[in-house]
Protein backbone atom coordinates (compact mmCIF):
# COMPACT_ATOMS: atom_id res chain seq x y z
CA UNK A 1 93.90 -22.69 31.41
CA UNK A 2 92.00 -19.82 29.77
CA UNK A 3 89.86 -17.82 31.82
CA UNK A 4 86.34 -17.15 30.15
CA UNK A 5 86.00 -13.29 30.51
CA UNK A 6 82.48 -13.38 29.77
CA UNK A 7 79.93 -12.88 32.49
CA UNK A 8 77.35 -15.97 33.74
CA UNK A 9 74.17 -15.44 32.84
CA UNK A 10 71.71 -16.31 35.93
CA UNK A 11 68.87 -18.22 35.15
CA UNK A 12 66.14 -16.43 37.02
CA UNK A 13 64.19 -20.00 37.13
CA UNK A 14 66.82 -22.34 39.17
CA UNK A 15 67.78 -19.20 41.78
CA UNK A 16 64.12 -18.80 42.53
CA UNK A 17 63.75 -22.49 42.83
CA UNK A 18 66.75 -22.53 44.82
CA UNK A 19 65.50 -19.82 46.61
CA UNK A 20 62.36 -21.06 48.04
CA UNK A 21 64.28 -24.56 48.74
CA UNK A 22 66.32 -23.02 51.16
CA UNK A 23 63.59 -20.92 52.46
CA UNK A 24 61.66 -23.67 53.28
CA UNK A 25 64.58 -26.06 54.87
CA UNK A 26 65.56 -22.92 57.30
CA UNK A 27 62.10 -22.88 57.97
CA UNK A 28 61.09 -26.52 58.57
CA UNK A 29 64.20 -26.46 60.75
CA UNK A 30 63.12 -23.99 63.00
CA UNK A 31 59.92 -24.80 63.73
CA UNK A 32 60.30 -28.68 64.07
CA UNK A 33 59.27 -29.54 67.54
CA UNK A 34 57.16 -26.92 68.24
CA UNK A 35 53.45 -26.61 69.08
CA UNK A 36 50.93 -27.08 66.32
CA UNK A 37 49.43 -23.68 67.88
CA UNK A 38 52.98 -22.00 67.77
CA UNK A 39 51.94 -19.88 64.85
CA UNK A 40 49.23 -18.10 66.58
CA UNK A 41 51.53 -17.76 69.84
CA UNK A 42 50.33 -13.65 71.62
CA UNK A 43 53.26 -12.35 73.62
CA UNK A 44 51.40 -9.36 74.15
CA UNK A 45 50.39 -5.97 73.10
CA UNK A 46 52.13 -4.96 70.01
CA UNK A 47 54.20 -8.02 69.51
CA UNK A 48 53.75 -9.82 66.37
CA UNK A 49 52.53 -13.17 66.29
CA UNK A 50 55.22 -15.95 64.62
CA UNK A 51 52.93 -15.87 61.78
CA UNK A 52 53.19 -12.44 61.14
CA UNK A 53 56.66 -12.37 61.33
CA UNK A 54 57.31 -14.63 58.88
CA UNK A 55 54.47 -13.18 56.22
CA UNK A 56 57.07 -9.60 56.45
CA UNK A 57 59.92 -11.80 55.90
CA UNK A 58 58.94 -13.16 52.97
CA UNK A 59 56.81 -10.58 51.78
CA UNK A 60 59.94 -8.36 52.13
CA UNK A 61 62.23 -11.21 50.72
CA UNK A 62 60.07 -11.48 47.43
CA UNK A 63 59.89 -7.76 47.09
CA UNK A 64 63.64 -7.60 47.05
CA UNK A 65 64.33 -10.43 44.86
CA UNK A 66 61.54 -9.30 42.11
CA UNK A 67 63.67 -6.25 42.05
CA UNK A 68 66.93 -7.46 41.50
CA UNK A 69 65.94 -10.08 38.98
C-alpha cells in the first residue's frame, strides 16, 4: 500500500461544527442536575459566577480557533 504524501486539507466547516458539538455535550454533561439558578451561583467577592466562567472559556476558545483557521 502506497502512502499518499500529500497533506489533508481541513475543512474549516465540519471542525467548527465538530467543534461546537463537543462543546456543547461537555457542557450539557456538566451541568445536568444542577439548579436552574446555578448559573448565577456568588461564591463571593471576586469569584466569578459559573456564567462568567464559561463566557472566558469560550470567548478565549473562539479567539484561538479564529486564529489558527
Amino acid at each position: 500500500m502506497e502512502k499518499n504524501s500529500q497533506p489533508q486539507t481541513i475543512n474549516a466547516g465540519k471542525l467548527l461544527r465538530h467543534w461546537l458539538g463537543a462543546v456543547k455535550f461537555r457542557f450539557t454533561v456538566v451541568i445536568s442536575g444542577t439548579a436552574s439558578d446555578f448559573a448565577s451561583f456568588d461564591a463571593g467577592y471576586g469569584v466569578r459566577t459559573p456564567i462568567e466562567i464559561v463566557t472566558k472559556m469560550l470567548f478565549n476558545d473562539c479567539r484561538f480557533a479564529a486564529r489558527t483557521t
